[in-house]
N, C-alpha and C. Protein backbone atom coordinates (compact mmCIF):
# COMPACT_ATOMS: atom_id res chain seq x y z
N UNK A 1 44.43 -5.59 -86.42
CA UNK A 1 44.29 -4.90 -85.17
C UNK A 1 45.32 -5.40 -84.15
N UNK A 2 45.32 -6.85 -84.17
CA UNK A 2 46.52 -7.49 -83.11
C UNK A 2 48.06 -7.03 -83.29
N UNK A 3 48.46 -6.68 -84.50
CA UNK A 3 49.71 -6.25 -84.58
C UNK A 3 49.61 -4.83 -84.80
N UNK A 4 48.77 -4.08 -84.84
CA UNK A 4 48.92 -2.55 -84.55
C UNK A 4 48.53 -2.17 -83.21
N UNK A 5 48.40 -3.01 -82.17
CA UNK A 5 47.89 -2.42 -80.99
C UNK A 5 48.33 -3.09 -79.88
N UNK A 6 47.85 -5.04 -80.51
CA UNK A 6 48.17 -5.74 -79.27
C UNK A 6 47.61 -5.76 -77.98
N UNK A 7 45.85 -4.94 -78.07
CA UNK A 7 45.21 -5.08 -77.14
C UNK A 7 44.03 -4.16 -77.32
N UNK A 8 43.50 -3.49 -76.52
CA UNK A 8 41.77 -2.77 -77.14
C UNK A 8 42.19 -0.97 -76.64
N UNK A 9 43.38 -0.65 -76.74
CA UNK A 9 43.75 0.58 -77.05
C UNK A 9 43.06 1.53 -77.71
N UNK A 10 43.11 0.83 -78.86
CA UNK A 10 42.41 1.52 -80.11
C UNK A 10 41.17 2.13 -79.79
N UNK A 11 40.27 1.50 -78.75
CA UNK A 11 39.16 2.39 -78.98
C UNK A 11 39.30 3.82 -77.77
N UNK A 12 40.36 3.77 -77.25
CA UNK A 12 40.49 4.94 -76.84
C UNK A 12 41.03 6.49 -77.65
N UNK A 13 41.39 5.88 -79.22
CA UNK A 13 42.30 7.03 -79.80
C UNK A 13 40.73 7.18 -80.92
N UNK A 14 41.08 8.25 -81.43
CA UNK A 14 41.01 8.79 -82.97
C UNK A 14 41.07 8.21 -83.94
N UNK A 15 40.28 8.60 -84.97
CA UNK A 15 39.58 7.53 -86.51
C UNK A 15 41.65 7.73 -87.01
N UNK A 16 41.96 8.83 -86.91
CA UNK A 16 42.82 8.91 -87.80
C UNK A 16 44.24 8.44 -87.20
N UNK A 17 44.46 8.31 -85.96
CA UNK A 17 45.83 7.94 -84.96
C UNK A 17 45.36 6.45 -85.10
N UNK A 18 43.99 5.59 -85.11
CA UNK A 18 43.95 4.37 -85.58
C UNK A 18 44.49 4.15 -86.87
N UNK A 19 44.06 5.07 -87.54
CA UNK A 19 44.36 4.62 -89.52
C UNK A 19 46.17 4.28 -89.91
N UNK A 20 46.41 5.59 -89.06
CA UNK A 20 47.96 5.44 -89.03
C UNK A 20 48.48 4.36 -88.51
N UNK A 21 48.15 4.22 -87.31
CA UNK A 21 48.47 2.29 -86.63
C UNK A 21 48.64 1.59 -87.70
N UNK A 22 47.02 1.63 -87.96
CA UNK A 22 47.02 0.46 -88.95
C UNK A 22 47.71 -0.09 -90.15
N UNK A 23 47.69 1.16 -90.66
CA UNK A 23 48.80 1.21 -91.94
C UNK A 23 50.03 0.68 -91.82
N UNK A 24 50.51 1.25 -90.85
CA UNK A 24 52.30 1.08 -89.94
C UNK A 24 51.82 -0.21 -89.91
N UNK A 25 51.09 -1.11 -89.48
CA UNK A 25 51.33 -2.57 -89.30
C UNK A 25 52.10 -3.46 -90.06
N UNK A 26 52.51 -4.92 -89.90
CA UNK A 26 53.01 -5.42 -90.57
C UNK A 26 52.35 -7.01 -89.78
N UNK A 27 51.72 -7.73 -90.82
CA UNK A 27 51.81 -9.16 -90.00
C UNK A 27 52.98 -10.05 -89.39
N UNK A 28 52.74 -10.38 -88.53
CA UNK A 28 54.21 -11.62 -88.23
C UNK A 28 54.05 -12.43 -89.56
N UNK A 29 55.09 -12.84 -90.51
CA UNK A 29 54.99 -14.03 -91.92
C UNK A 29 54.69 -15.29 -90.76
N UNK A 30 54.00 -15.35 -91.96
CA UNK A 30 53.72 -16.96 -91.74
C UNK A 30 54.82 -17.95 -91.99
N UNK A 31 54.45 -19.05 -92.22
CA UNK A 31 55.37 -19.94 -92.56
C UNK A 31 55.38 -21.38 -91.50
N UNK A 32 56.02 -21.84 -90.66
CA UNK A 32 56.52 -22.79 -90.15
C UNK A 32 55.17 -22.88 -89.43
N UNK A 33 54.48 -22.32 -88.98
CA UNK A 33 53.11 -22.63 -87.96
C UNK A 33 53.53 -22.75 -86.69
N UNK A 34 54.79 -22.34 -86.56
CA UNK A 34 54.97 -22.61 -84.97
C UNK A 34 55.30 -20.80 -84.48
N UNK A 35 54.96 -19.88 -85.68
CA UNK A 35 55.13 -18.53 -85.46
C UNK A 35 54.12 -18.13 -84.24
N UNK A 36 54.73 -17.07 -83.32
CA UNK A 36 53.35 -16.53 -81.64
C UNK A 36 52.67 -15.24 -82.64
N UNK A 37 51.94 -15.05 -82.31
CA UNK A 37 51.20 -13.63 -82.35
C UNK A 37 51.10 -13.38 -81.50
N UNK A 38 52.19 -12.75 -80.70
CA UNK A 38 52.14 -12.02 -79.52
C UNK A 38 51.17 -10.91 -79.20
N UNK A 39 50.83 -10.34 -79.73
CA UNK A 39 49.50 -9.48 -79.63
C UNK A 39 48.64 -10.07 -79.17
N UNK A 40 48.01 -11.66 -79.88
CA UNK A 40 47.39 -12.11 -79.23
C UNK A 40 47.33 -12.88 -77.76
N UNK A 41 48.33 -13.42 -77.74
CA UNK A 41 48.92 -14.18 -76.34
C UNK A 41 48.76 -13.31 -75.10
N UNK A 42 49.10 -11.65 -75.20
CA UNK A 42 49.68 -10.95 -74.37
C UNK A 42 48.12 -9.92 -74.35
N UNK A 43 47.64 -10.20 -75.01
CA UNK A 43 46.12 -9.32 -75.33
C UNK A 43 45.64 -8.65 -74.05
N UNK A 44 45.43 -9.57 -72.97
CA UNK A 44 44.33 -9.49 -71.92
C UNK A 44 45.47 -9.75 -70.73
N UNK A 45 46.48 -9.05 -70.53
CA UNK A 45 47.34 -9.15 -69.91
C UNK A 45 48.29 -10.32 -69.83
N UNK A 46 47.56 -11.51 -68.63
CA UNK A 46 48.61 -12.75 -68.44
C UNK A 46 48.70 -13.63 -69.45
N UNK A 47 49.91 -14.22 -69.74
CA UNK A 47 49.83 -15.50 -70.63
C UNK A 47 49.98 -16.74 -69.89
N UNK A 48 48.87 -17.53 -70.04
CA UNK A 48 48.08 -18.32 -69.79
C UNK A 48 48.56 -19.71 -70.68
N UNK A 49 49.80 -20.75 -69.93
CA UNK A 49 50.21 -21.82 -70.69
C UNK A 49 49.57 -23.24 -69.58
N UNK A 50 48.86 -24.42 -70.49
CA UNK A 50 48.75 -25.39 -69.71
C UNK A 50 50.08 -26.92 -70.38
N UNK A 51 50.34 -27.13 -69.40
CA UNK A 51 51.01 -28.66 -69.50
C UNK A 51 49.94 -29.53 -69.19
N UNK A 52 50.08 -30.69 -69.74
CA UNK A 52 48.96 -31.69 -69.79
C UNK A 52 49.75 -32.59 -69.96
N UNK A 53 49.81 -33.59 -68.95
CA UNK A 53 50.56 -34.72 -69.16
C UNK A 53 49.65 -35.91 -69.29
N UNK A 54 49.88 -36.36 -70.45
CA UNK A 54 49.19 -37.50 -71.36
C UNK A 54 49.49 -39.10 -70.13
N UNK A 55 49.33 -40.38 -70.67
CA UNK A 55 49.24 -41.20 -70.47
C UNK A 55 50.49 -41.98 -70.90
N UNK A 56 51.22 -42.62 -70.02
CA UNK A 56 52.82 -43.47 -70.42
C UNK A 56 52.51 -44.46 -69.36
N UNK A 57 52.44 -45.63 -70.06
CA UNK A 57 52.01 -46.84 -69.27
C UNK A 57 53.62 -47.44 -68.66
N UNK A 58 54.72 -46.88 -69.32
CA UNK A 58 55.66 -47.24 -68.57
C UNK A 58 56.30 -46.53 -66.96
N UNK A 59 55.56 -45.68 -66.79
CA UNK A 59 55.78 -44.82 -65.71
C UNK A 59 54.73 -45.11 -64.68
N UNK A 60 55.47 -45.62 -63.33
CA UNK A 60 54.72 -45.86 -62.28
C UNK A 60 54.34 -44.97 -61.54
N UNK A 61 53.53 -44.98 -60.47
CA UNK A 61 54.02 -43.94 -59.11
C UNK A 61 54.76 -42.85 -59.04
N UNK A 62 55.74 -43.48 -58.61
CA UNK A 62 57.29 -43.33 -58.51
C UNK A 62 57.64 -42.51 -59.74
N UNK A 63 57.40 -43.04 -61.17
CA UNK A 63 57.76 -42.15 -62.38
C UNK A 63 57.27 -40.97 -62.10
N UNK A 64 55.76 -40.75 -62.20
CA UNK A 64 55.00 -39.75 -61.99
C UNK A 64 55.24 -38.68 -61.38
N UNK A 65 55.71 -39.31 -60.63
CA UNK A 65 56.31 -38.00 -59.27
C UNK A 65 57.43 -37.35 -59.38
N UNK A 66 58.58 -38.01 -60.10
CA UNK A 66 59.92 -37.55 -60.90
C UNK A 66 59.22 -36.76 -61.64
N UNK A 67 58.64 -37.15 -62.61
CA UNK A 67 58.28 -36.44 -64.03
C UNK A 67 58.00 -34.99 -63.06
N UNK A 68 57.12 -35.06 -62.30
CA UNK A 68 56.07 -33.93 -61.77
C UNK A 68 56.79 -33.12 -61.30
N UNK A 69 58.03 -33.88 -60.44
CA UNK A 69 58.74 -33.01 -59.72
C UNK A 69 59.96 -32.12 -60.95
N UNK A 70 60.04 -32.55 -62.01
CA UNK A 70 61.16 -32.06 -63.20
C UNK A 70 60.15 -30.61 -63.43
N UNK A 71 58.96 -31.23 -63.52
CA UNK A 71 58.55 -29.48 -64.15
C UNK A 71 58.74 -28.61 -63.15
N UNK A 72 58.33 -28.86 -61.79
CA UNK A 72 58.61 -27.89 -60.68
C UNK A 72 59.43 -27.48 -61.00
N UNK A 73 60.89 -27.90 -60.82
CA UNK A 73 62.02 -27.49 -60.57
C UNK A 73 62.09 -26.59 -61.80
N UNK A 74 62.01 -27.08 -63.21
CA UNK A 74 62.21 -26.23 -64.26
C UNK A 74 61.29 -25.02 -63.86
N UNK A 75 60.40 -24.47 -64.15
CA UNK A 75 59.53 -23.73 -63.62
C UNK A 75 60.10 -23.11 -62.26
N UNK A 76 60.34 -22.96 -60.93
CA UNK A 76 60.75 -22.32 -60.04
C UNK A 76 62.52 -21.83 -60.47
N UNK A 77 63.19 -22.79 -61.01
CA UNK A 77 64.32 -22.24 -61.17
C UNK A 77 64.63 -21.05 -61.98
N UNK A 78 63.55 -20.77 -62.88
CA UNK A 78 63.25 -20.28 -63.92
C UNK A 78 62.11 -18.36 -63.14
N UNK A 79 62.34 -18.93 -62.43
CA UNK A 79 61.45 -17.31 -61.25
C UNK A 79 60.07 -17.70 -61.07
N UNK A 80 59.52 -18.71 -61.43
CA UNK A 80 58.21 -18.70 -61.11
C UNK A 80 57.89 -19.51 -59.76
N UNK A 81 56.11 -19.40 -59.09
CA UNK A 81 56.47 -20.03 -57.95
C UNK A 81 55.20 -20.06 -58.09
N UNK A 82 54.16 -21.28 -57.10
CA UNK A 82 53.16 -22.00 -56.84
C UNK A 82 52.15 -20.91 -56.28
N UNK A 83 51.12 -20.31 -57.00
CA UNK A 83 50.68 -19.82 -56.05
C UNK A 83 48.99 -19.33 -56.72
N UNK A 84 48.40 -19.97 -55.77
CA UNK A 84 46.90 -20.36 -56.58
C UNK A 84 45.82 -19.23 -56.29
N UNK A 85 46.66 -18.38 -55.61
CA UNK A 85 45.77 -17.22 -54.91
C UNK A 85 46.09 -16.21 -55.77
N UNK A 86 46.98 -15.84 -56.18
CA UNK A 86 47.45 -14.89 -57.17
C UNK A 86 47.23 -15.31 -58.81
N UNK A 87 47.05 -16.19 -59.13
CA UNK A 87 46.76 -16.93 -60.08
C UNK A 87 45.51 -16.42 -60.71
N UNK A 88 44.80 -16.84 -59.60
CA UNK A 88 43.28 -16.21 -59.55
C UNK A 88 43.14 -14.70 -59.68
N UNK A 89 43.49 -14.18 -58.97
CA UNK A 89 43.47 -12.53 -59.40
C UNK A 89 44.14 -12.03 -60.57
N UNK A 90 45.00 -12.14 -61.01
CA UNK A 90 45.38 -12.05 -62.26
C UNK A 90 44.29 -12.70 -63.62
N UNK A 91 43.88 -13.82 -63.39
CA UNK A 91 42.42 -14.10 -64.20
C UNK A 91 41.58 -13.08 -63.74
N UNK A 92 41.48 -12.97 -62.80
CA UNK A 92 39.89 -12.43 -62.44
C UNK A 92 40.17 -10.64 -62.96
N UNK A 93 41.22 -10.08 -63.33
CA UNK A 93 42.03 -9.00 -63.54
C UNK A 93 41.69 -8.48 -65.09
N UNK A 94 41.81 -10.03 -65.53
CA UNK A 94 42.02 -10.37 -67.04
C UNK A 94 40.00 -10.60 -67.80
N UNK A 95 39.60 -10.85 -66.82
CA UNK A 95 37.90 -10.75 -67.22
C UNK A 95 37.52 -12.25 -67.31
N UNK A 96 39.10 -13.08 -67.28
CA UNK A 96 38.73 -14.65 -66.49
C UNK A 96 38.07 -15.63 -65.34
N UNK A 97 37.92 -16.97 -65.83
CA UNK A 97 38.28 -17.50 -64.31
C UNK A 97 38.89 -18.74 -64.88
N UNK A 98 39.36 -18.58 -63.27
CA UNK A 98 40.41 -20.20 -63.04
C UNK A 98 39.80 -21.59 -62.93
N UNK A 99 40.03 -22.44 -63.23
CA UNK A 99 39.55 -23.95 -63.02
C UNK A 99 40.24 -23.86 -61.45
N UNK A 100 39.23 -24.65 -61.26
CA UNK A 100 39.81 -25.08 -59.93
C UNK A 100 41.05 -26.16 -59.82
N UNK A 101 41.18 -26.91 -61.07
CA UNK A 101 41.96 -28.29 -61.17
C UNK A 101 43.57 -28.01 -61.82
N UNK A 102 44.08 -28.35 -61.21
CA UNK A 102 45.74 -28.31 -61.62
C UNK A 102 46.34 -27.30 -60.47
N UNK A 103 47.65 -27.31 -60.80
CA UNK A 103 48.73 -26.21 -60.02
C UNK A 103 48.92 -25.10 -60.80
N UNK A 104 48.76 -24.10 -60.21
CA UNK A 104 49.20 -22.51 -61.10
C UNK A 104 50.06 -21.97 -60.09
N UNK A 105 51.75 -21.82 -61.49
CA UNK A 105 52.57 -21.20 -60.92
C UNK A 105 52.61 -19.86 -61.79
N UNK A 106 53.54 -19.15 -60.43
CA UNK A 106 53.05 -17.49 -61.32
C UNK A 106 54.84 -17.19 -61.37
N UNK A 107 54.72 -15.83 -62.43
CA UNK A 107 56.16 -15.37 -62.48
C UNK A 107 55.50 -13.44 -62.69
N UNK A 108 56.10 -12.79 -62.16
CA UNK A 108 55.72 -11.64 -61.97
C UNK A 108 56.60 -10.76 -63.18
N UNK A 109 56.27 -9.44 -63.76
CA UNK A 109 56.80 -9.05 -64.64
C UNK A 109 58.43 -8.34 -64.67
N UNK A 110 59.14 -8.17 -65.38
CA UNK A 110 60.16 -7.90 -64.90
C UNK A 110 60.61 -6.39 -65.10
C-alpha cells in the first residue's frame, strides 16, 4: 500500500483503480538497511526527525553550547528556522501532538 499510494488515498478510489496501483507497485530493494520508505516517512504529511544528543563527558558547558550552536547553524543555513508555534500546527494537522521538550525547527515546502 505504502509504495502504491504513499498515504490513505486509496480509500477514496475504486476496487479496480486500487488493483491497478497495486500491481504497478514495486518495493524499494532492500539491502543495506539504511534504505527510506518514503511513503512511509511522508505518509501523514510532515517528516518528523529528532537529534538526541547522548552523553560526552569530555564536553563542558562551553562544549555544549558549540555543539548546540553547530546544529543551529546547519539547520537555518539549510532554510529551516525555530519555530514552536508552527511546529505544533503542522502536528496537530497531521492527527499529532508535540512534546513540549526540545526545539522544533521548521522548513516549509518548496
Amino acid at each position: 500500500m505504502v509504495e502504491a499510494f504513499g498515504g490513505d488515498e486509496w480509500r477514496a478510489l475504486g476496487a479496480v483503480a486500487v488493483l491497478a496501483r497495486l500491481k504497478a507497485a514495486t518495493r524499494s530493494p532492500g539491502g543495506s538497511g539504511h534504505d527510506f520508505r518514503y511513503g512511509e516517512l511522508f505518509k501523514d504529511g510532515p517528516l518528523d526527525i529528532t537529534f538526541g544528543f547522548g552523553f560526552m563527558e569530555e564536553l563542558d558547558a562551553a562544549g555544549w553550547a558549540a555543539l548546540t550552536q553547530e546544529m543551529v547553524t546547519a539547520l537555518t543555513s539549510r532554510g529551516f528556522r525555530e519555530d514552536n508555534r508552527r511546529a505544533a500546527a503542522l502536528f496537530a494537522a497531521s492527527g499529532r501532538t508535540m512534546s513540549g521538550d526540545g526545539r522544533f525547527f521548521v522548513k516549509g515546502a518548496r
